[in-house]
N, C-alpha and C. Protein backbone atom coordinates (compact mmCIF):
# COMPACT_ATOMS: atom_id res chain seq x y z
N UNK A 1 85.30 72.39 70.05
CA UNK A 1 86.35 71.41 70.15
C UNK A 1 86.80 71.36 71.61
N UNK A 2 86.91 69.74 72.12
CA UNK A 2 87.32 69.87 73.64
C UNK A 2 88.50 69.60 73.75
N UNK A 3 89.44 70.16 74.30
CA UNK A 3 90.87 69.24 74.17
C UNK A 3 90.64 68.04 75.39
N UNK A 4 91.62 67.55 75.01
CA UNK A 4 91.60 66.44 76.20
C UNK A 4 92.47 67.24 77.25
N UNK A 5 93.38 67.62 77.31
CA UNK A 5 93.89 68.42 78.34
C UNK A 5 93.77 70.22 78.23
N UNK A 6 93.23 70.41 79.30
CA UNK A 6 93.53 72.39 78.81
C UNK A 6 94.50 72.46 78.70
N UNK A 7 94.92 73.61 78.21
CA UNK A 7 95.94 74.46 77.69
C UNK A 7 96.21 75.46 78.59
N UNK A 8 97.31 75.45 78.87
CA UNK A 8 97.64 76.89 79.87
C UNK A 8 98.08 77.72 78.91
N UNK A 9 97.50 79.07 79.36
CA UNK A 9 97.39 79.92 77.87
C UNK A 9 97.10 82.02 78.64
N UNK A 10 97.27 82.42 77.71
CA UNK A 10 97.40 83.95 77.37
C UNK A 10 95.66 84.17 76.47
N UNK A 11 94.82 85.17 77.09
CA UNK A 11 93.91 84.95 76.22
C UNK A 11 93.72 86.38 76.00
N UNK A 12 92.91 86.81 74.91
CA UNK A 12 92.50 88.32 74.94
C UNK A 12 91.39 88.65 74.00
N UNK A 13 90.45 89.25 74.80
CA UNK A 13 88.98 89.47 74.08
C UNK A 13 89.26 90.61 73.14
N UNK A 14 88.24 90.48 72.32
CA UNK A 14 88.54 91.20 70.60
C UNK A 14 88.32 92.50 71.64
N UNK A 15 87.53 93.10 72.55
CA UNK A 15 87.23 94.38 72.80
C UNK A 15 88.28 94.95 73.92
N UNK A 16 89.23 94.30 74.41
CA UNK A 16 90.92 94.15 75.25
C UNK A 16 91.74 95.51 74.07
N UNK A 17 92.26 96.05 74.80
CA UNK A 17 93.64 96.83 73.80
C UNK A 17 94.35 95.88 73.52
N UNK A 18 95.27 96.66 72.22
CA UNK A 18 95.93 95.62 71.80
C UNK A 18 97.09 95.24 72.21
N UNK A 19 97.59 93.93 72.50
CA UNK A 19 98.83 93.35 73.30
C UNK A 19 98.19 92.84 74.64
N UNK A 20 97.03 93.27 75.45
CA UNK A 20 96.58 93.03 76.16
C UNK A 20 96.46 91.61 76.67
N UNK A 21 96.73 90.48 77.66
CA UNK A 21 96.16 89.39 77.59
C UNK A 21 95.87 88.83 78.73
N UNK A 22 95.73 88.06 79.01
CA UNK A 22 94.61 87.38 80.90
C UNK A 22 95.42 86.30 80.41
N UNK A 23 96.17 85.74 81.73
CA UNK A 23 96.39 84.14 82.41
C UNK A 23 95.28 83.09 82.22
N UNK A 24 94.87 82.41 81.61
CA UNK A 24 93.56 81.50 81.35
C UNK A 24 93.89 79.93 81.24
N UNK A 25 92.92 79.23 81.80
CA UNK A 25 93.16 77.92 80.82
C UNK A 25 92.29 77.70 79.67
N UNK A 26 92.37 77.35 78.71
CA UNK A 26 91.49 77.01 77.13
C UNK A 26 91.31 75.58 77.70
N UNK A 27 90.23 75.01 77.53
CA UNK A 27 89.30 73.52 77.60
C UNK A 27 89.25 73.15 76.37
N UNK A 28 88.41 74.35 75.71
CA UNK A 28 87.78 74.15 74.28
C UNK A 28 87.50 75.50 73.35
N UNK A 29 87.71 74.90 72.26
CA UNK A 29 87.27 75.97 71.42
C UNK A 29 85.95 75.87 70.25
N UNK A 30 85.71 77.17 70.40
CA UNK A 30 83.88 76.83 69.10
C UNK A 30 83.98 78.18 68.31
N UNK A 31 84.00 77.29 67.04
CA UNK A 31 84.34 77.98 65.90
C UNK A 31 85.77 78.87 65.88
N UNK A 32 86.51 78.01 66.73
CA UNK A 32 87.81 78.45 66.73
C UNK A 32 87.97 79.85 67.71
N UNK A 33 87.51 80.28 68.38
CA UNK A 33 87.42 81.13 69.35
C UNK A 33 87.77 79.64 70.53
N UNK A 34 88.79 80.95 71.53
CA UNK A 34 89.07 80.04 72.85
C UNK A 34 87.69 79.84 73.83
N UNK A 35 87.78 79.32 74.57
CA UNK A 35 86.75 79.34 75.95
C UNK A 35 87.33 79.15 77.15
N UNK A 36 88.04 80.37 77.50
CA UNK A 36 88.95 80.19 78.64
C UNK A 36 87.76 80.54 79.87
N UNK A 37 89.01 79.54 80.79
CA UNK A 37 88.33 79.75 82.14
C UNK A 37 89.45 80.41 82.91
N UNK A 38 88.77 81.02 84.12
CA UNK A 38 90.13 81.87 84.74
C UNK A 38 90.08 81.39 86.20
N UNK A 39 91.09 81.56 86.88
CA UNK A 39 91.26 81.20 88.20
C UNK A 39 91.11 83.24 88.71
N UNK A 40 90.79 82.75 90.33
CA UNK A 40 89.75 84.25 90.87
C UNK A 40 90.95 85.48 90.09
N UNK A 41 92.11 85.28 89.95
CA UNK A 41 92.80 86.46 89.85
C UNK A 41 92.67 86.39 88.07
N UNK A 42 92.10 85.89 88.04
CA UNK A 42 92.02 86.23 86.74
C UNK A 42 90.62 86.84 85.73
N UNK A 43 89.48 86.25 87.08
CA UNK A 43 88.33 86.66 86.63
C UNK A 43 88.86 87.98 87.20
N UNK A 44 89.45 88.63 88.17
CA UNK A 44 89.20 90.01 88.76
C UNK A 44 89.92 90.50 87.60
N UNK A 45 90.59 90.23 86.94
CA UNK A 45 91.67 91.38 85.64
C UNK A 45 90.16 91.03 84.70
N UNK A 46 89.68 90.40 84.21
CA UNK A 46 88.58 90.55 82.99
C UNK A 46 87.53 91.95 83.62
N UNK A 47 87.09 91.67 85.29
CA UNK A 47 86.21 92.57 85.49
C UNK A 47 86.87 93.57 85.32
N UNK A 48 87.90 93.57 86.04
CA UNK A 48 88.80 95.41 85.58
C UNK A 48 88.98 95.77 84.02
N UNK A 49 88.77 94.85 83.62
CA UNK A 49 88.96 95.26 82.00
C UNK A 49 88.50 95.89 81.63
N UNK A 50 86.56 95.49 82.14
CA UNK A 50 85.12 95.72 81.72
C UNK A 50 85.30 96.97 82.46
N UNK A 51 85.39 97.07 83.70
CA UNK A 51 85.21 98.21 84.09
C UNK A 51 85.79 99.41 83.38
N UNK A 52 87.23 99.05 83.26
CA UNK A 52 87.68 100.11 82.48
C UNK A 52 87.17 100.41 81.21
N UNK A 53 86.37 99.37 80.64
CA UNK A 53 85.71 99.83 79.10
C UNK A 53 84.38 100.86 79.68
N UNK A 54 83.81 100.89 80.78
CA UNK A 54 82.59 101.00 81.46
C UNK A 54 82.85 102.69 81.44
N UNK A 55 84.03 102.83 81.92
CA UNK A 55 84.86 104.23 82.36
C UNK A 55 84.85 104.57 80.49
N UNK A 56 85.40 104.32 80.24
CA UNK A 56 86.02 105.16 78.89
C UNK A 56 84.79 105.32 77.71
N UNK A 57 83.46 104.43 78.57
CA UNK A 57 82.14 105.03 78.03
C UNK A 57 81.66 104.06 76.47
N UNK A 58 82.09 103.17 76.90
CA UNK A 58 81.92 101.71 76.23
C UNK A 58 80.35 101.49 76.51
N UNK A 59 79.21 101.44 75.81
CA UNK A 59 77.95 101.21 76.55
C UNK A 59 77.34 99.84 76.28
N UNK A 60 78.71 98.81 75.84
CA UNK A 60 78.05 97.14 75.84
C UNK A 60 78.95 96.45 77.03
N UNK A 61 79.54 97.70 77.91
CA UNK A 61 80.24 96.74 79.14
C UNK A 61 79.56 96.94 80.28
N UNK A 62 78.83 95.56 80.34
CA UNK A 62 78.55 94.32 81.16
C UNK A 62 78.94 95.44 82.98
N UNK A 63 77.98 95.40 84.13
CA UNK A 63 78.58 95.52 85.47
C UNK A 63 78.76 94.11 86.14
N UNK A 64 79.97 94.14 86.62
CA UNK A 64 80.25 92.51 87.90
C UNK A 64 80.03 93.52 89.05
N UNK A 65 79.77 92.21 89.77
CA UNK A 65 80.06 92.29 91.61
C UNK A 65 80.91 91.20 91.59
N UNK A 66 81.14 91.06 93.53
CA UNK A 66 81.30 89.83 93.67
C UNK A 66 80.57 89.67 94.48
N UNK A 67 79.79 88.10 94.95
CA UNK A 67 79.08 87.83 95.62
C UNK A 67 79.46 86.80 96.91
N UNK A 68 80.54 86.88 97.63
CA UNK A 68 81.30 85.98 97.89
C UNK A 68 82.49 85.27 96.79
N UNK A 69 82.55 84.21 96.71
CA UNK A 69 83.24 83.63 95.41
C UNK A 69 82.42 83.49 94.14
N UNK A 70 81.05 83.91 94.50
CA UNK A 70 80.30 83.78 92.95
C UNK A 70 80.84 85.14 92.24
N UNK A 71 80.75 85.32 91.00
CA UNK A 71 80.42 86.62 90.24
C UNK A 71 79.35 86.77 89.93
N UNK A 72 78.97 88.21 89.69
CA UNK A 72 77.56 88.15 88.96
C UNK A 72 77.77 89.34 88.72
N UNK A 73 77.35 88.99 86.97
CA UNK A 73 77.27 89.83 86.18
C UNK A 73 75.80 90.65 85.89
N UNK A 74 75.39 91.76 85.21
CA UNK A 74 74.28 92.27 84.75
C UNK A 74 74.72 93.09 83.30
N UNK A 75 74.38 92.44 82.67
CA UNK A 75 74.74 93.30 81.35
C UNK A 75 73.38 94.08 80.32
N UNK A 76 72.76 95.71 81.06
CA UNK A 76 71.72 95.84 80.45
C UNK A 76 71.26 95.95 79.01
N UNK A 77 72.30 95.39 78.05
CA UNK A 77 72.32 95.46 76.63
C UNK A 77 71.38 94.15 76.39
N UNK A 78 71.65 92.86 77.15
CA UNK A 78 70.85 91.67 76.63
C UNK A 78 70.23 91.53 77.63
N UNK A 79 70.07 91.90 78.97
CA UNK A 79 69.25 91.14 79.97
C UNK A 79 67.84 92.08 80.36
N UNK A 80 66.70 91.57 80.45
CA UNK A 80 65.51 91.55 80.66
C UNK A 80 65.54 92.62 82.31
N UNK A 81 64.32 93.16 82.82
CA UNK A 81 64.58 93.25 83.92
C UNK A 81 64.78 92.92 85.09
N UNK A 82 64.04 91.68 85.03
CA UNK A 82 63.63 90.67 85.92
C UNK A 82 65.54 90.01 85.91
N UNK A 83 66.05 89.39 84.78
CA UNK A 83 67.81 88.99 84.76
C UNK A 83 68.31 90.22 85.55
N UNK A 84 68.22 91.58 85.66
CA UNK A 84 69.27 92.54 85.95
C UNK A 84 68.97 92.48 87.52
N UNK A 85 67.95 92.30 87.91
CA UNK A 85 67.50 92.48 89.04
C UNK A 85 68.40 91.12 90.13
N UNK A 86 68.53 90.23 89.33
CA UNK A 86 69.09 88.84 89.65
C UNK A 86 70.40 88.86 89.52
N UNK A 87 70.67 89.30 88.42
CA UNK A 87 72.05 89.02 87.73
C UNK A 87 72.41 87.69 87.14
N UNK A 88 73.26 87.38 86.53
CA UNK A 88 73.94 86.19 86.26
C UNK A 88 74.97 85.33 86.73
N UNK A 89 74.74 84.86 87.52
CA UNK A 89 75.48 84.09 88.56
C UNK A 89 76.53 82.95 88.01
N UNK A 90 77.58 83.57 88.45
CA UNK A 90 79.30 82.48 87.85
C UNK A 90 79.92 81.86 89.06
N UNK A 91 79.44 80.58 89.12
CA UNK A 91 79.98 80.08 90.34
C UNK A 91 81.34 79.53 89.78
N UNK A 92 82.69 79.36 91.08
CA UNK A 92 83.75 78.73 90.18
C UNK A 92 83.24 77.41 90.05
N UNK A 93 84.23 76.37 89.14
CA UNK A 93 83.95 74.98 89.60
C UNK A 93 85.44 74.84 89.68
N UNK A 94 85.47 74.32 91.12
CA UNK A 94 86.94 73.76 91.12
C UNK A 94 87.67 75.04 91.63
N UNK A 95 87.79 76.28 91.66
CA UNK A 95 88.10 77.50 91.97
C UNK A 95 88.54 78.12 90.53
N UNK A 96 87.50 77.74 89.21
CA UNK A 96 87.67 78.29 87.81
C UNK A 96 86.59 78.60 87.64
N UNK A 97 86.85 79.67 86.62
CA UNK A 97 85.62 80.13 86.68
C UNK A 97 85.37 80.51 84.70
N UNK A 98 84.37 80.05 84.38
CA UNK A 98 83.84 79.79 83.39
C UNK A 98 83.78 81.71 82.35
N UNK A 99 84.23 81.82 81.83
CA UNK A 99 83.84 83.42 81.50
C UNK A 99 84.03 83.53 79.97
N UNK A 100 83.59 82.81 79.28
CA UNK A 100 83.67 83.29 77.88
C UNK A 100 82.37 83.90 77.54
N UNK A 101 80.99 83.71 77.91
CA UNK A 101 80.20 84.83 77.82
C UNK A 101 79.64 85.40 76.75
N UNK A 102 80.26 84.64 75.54
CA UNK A 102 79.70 84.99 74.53
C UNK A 102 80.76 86.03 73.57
N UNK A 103 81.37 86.44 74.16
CA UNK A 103 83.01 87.26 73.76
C UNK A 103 83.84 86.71 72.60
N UNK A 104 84.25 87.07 72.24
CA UNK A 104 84.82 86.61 71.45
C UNK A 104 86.92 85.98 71.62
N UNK A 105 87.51 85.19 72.47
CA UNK A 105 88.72 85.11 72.92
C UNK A 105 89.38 84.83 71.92
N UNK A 106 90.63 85.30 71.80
CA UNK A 106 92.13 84.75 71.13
C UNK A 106 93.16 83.88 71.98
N UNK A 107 93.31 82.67 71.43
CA UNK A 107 94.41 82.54 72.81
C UNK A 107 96.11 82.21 72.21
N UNK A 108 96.70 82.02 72.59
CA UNK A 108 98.30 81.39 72.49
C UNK A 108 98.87 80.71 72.97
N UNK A 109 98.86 80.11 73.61
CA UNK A 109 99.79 78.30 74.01
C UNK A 109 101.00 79.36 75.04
N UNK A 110 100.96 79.05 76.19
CA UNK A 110 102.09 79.42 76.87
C UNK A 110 103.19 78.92 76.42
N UNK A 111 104.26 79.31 76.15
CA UNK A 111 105.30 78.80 75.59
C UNK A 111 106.03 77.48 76.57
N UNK A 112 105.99 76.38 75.84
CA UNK A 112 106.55 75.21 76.22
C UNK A 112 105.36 74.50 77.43
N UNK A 113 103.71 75.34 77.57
CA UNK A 113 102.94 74.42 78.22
C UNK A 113 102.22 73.47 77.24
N UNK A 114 102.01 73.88 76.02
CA UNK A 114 101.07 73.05 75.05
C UNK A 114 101.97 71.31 74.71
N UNK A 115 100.95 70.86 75.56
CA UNK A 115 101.16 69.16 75.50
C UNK A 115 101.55 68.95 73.99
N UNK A 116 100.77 69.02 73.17
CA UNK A 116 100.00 68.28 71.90
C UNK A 116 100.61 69.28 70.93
N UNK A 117 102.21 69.66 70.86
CA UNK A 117 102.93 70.64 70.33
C UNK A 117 103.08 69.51 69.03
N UNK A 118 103.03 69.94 67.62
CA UNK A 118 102.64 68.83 66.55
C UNK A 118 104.30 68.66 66.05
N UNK A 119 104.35 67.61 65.81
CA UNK A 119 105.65 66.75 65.40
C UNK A 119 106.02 67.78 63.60
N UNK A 120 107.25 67.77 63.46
CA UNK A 120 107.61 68.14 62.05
C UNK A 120 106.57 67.27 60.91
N UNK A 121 106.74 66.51 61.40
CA UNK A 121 105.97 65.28 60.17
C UNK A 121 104.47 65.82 60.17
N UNK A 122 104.07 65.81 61.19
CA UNK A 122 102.58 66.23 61.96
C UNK A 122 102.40 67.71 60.74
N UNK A 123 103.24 68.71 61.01
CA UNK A 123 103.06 69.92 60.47
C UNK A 123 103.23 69.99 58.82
N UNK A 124 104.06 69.40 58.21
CA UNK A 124 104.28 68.92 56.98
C UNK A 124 103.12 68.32 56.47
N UNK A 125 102.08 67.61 57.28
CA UNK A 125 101.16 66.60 56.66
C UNK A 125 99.81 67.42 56.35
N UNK A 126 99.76 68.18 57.69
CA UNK A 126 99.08 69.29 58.23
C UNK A 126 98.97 70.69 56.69
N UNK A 127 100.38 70.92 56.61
CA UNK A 127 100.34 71.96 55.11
C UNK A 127 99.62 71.49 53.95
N UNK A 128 99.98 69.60 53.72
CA UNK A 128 99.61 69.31 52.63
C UNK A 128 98.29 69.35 52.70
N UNK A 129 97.69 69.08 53.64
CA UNK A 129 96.07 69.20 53.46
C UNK A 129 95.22 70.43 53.96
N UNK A 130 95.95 70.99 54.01
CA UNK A 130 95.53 73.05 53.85
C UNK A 130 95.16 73.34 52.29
N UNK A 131 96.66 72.82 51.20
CA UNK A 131 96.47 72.46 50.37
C UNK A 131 95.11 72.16 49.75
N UNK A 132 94.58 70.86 50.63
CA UNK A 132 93.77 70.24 49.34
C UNK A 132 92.19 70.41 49.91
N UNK A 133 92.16 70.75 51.05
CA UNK A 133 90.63 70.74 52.03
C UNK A 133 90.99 72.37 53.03
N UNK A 134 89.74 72.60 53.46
CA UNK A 134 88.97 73.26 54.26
C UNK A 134 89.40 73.02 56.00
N UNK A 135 90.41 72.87 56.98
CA UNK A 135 90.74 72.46 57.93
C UNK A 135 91.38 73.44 58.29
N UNK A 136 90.58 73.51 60.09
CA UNK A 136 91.41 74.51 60.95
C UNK A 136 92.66 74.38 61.68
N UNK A 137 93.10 74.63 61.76
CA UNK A 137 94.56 73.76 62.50
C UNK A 137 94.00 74.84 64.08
N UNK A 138 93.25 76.21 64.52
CA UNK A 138 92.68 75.92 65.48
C UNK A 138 91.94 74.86 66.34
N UNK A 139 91.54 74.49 65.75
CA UNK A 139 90.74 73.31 66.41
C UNK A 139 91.08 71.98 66.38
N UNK A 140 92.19 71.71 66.31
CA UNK A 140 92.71 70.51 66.20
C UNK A 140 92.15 70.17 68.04
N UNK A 141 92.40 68.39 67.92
CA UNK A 141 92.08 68.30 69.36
C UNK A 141 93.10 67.16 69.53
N UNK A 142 94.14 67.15 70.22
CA UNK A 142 95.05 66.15 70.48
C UNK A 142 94.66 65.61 71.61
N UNK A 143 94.78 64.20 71.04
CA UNK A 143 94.78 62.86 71.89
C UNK A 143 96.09 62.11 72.46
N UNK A 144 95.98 61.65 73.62
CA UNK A 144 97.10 61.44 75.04
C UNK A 144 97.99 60.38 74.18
N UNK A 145 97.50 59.53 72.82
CA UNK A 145 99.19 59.05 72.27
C UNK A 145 99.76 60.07 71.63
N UNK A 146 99.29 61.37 71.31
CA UNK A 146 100.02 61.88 70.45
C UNK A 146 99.20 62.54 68.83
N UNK A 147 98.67 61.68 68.72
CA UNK A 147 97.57 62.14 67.22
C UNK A 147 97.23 63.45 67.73
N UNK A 148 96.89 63.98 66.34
CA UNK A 148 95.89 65.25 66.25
C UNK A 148 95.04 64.66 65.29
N UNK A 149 93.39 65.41 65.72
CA UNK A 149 92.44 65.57 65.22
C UNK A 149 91.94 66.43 64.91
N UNK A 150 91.53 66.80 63.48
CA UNK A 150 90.99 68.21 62.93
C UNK A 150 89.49 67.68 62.09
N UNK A 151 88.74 68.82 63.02
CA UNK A 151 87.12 68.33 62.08
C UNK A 151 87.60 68.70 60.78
N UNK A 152 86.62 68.24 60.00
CA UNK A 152 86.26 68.75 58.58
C UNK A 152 84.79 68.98 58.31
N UNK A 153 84.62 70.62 58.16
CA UNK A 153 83.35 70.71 58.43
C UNK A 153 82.62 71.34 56.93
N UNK A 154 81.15 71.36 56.81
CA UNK A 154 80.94 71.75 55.61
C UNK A 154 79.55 72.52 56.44
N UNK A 155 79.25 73.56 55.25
CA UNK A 155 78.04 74.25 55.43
C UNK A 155 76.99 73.63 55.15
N UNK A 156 76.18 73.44 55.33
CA UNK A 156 75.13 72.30 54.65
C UNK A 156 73.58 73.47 54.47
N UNK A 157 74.28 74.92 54.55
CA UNK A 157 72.82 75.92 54.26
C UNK A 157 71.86 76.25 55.17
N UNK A 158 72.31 76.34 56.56
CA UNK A 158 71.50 76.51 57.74
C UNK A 158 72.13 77.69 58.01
N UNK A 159 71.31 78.55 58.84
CA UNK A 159 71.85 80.02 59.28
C UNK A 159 71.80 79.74 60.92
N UNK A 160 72.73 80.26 61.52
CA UNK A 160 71.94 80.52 63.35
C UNK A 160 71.97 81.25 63.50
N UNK A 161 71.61 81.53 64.94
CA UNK A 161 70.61 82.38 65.62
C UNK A 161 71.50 83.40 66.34
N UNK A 162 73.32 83.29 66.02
CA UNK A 162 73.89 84.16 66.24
C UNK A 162 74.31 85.25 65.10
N UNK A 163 74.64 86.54 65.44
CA UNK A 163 74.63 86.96 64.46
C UNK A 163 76.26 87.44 64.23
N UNK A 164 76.03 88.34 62.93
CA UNK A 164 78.02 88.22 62.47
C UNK A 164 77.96 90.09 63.17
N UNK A 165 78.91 90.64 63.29
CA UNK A 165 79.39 91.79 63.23
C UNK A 165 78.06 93.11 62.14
N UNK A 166 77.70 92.71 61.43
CA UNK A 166 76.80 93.77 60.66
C UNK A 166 75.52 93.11 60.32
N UNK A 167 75.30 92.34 61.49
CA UNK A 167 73.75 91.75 61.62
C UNK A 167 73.10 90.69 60.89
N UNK A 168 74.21 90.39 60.04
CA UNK A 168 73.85 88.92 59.56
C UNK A 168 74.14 87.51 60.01
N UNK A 169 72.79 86.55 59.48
CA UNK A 169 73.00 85.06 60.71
C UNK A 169 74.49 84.53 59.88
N UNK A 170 75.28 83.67 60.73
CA UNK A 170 76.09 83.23 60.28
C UNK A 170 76.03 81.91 59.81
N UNK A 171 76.73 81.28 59.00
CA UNK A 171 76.14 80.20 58.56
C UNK A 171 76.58 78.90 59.60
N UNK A 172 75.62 77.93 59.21
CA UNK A 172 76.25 76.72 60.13
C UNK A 172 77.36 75.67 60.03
N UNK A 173 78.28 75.71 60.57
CA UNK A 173 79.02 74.59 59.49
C UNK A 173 79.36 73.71 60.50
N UNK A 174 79.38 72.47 59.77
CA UNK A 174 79.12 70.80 61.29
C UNK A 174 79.98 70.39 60.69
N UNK A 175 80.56 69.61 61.44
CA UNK A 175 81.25 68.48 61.71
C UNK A 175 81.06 67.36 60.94
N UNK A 176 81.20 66.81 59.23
CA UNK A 176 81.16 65.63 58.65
C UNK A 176 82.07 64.75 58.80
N UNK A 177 83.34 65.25 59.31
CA UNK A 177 84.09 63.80 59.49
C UNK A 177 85.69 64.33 59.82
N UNK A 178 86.06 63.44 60.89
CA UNK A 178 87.58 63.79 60.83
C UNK A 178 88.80 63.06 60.57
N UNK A 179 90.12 63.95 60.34
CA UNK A 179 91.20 63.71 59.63
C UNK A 179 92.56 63.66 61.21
N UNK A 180 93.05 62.31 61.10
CA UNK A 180 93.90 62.60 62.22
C UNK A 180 95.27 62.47 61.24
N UNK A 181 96.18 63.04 62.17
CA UNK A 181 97.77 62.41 62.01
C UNK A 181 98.69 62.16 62.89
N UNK A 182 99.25 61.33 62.72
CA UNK A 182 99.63 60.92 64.12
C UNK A 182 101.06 61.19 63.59
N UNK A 183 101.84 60.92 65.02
CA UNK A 183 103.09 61.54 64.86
C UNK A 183 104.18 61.56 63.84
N UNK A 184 103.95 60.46 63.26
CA UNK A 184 104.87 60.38 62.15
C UNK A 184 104.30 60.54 60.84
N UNK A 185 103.60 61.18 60.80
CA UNK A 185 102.92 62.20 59.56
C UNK A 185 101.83 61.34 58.71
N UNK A 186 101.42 60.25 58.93
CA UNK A 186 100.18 59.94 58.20
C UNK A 186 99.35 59.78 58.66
N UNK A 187 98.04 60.42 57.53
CA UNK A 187 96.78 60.97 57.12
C UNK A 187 96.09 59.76 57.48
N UNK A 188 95.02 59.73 58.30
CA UNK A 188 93.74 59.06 58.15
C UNK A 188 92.16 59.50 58.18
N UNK A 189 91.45 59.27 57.43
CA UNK A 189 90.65 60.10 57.47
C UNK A 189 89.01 58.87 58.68
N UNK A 190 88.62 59.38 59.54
CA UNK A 190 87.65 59.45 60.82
C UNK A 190 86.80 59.69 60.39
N UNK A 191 85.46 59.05 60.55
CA UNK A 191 84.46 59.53 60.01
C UNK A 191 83.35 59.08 61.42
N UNK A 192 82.49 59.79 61.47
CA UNK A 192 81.15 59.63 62.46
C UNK A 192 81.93 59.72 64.22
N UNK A 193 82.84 60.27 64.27
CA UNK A 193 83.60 60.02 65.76
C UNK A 193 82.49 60.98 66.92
N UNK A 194 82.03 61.87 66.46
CA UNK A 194 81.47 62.31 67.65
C UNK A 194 80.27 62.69 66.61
């Protein structure tokens, strides 16, 4: 899910202590996990993170450098030798820098930055169809009048190629059609939008 505007936000990877969180902006989210990007002081607190998991003898944390303003990572759990030898190169764009990585992020709405904060009516409409369907209220994606948009997704029996926590594929679930509400609390249901 892309928002139309990022989110200035608090983020924290499942492998972070707890309370822990990084300054980030959220763009988008997939499968309801954030995808924050960080500005340089923020990629340097993720590397210190890693490092400190590196120290306390963590053996899936990833080594950074810096390479100038690039990062580059080597993480010998997934990378080949020929990748370690190279590394993985994070250029910023814009002076942000892309770092979700495959991690898993949590994020939280800085208090009073989230644009697309949902109207009473919005949230009321929002319960009733928790109620009756399958909808993330993560992934909602608000649009610049005001609407929110929430996929509605179904499994349709495909596995991918990522796997869950105890080695099983997870299933696929797409995007059949979406449900907006706009500010004053009624339901329409979107179909084929992206």
């Amino acid at each position: 899910m892309i928002y139309a505007e990022p989110l200035e936000s608090r983020v924290r990877g499942d492998w972070m202590p707890e309370g822990e969180t990084i300054p980030a902006q959220v763009r988008a989210t997939w499968n309801g996990w954030a995808e924050p990007w960080f500005d340089r002081a923020g990629a340097e607190a993720v590397v210190e993170a890693q490092l400190k998991l590196a120290e306390d003898g963590w053996p899936e944390a990833p080594a950074f450098t810096w390479d100038g303003d690039v990062l580059v990572m080597r993480d010998v759990n997934t990378m080949t030798e020929e990748e370690l030898a190279e590394g993985f190169r994070i250029e910023p764009d814009d002076g942000w820098y892309n770092l979700g990585l495959g991690w898993t992020w949590e994020h939280a709405p800085v208090e009073g930055a989230d644009p697309g904060a949902a109207t009473e009516a919005q949230a009321e409409a929002f319960k009733r169809l928790m109620e009756s369907l399958k909808v993330h209220s993560h992934d909602r994606m608000v649009l610049p009048d005001g609407r929110h948009r929430f996929p509605v997704q179904a499994n349709l029996g495909r596995k991918s190629e990522h796997l869950d926590r105890e080695g099983n594929p997870l299933a696929v679930h797409e995007t059949v059609a979406w449900i907006e509400i706009n500010p004053e609390g009624e339901v329409s249901l979107c179909e084929g939008l992206l």
